[in-house]
C-alpha atoms as a PDB file:
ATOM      1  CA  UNK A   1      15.031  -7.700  25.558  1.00  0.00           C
ATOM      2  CA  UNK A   2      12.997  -5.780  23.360  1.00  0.00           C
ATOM      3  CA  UNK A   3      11.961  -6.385  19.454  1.00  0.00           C
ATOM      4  CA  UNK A   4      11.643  -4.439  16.638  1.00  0.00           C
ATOM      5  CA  UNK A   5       8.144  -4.125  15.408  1.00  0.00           C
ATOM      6  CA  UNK A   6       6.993  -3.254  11.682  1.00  0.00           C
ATOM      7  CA  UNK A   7       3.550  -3.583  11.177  1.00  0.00           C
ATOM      8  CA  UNK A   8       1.191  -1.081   9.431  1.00  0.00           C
ATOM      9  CA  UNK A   9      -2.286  -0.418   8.808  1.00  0.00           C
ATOM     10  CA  UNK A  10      -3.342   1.812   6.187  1.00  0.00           C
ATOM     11  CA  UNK A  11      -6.899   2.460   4.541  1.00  0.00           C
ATOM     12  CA  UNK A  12      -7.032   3.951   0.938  1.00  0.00           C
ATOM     13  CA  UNK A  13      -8.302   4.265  -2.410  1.00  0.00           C
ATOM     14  CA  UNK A  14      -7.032   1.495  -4.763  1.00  0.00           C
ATOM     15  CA  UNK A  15      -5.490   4.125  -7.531  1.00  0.00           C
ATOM     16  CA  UNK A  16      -4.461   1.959 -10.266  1.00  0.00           C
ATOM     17  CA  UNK A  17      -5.590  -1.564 -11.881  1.00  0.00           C
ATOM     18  CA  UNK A  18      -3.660  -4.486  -9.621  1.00  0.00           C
ATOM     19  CA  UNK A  19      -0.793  -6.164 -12.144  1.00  0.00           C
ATOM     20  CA  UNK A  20       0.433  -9.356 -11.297  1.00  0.00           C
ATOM     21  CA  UNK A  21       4.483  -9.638 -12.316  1.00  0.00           C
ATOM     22  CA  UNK A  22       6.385 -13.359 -12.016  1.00  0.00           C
ATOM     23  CA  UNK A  23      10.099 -13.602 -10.245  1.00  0.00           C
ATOM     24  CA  UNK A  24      12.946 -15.489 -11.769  1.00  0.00           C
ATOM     25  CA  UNK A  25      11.401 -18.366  -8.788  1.00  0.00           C
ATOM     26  CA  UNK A  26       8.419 -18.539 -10.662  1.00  0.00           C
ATOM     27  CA  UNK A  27       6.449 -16.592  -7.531  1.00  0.00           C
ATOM     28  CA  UNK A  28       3.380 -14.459  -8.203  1.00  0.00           C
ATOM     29  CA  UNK A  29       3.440 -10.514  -6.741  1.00  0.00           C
ATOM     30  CA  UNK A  30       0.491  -8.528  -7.185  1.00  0.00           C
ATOM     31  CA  UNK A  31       1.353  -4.733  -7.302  1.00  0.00           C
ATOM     32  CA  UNK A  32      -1.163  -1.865  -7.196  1.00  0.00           C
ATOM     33  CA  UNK A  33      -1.251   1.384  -5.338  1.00  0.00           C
ATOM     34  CA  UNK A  34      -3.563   3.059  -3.197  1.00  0.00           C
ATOM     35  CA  UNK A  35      -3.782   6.730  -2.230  1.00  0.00           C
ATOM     36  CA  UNK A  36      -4.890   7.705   0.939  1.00  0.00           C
ATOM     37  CA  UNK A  37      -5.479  11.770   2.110  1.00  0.00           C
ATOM     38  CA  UNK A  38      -4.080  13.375   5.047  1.00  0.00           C
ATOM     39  CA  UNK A  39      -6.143  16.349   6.322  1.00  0.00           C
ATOM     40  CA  UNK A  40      -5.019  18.952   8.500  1.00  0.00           C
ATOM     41  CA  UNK A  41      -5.220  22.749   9.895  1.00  0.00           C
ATOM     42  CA  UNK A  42      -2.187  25.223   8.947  1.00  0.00           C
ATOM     43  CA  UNK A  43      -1.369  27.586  11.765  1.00  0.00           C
ATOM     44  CA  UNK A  44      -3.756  30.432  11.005  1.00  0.00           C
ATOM     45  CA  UNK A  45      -6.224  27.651  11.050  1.00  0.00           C
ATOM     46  CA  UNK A  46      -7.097  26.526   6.778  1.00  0.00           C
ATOM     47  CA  UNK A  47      -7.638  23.778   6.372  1.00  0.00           C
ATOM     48  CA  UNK A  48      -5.167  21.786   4.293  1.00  0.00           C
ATOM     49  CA  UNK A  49      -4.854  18.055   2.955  1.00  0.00           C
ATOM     50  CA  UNK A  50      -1.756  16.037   1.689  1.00  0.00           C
ATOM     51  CA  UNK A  51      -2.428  13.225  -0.842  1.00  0.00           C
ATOM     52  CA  UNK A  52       0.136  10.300   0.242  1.00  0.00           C
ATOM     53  CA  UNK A  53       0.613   7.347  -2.639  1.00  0.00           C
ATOM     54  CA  UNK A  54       1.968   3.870  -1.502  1.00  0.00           C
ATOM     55  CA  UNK A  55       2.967   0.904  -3.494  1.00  0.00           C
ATOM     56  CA  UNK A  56       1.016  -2.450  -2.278  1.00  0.00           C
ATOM     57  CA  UNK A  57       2.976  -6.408  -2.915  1.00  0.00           C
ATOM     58  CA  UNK A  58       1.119  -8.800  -2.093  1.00  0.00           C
ATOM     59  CA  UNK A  59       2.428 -12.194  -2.824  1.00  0.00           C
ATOM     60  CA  UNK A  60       1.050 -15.544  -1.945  1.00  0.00           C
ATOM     61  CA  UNK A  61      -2.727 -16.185  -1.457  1.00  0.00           C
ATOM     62  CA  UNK A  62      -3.398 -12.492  -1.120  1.00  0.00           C
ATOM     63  CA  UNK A  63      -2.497 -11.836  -4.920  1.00  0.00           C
ATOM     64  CA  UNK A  64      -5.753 -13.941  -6.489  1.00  0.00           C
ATOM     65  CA  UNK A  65      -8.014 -11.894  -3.804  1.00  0.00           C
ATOM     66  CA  UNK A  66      -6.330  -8.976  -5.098  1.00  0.00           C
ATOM     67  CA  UNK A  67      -6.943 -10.221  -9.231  1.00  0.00           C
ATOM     68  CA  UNK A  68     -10.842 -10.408  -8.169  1.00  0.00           C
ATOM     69  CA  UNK A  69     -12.065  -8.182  -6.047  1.00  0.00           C
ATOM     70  CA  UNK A  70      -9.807  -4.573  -6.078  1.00  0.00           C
ATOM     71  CA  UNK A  71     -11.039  -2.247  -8.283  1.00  0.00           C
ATOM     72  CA  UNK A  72      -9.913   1.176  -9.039  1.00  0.00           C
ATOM     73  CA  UNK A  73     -11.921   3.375  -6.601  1.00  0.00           C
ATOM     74  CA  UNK A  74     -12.864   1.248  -4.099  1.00  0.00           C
ATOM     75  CA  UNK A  75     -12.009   1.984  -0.318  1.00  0.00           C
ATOM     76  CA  UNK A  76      -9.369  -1.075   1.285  1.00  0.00           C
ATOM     77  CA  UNK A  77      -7.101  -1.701   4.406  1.00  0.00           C
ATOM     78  CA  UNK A  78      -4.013  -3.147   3.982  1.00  0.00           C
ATOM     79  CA  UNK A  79      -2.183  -4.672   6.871  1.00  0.00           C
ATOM     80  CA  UNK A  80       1.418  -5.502   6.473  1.00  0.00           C
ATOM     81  CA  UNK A  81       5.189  -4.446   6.803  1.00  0.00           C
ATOM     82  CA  UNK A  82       6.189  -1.116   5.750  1.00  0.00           C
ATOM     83  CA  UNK A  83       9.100  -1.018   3.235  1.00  0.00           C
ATOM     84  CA  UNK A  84      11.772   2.466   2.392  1.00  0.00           C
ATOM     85  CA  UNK A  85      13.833   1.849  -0.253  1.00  0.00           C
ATOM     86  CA  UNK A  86      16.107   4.294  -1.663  1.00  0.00           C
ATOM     87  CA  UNK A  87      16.119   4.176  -5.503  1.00  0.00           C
ATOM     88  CA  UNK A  88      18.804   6.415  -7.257  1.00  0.00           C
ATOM     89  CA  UNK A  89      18.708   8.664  -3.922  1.00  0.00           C
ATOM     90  CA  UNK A  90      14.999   8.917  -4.136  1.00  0.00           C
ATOM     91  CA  UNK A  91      12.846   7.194  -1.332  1.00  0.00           C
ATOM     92  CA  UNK A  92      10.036   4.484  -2.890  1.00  0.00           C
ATOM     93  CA  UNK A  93       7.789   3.607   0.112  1.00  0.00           C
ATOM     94  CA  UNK A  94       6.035   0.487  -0.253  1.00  0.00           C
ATOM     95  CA  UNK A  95       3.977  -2.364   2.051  1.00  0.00           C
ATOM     96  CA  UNK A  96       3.742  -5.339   1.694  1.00  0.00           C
ATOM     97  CA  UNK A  97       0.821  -7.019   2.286  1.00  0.00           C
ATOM     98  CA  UNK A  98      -0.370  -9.628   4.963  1.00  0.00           C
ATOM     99  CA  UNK A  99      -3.988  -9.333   5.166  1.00  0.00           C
ATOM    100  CA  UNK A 100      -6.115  -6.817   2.536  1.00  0.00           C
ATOM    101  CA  UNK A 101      -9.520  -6.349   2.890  1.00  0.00           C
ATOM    102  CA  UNK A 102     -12.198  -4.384   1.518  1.00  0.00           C
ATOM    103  CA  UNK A 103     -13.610  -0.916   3.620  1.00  0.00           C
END
């Protein structure tokens, strides 16, 4: 019998400051995003580019690396589970992070 299996790797530009927020458990998430660029040719051959923007939780040991060493700008790879959630009928993709590293 076969399992499900949710794990992504994406590479990026960290696009805003990392912010730590506390839960109601007293648990640390760090949240920043990153933007990475998709290029591409149109069909009379362009070239073209979409600009894709996720959300990145990391929780746990991952959210002090986070604090001191992601800057706005640099290159990172973020390993971890991809999240959709719809808010209000809009989709908010999101990963959350089990290994980050810097590019």
């Amino acid at each position: 019998m076969s399992r499900d299996v949710n794990i992504a790797i994406i590479s990026g530009v960290v696009d805003n400051t990392p912010n730590v927020v506390t839960t109601r458990n007293n648990k640390r998430i760090c949240l920043f995003n990153i933007r990475n660029i998709e290029k591409y040719r149109l069909a009379d051959g362009r070239p073209a580019q979409h600009v894709n923007f996720l959300t990145v939780e990391a929780l746990g040991r991952n959210v002090d690396k986070c604090l001191q060493e992601f800057h706005v700008g640099e290159r990172v790879q973020i390993h971890g589970y991809l999240r959709v959630d719809d808010v209000n009928g809009v989709e908010k993709v999101r990963i959350r992070a089990l290994h980050l590293e810097k590019e």
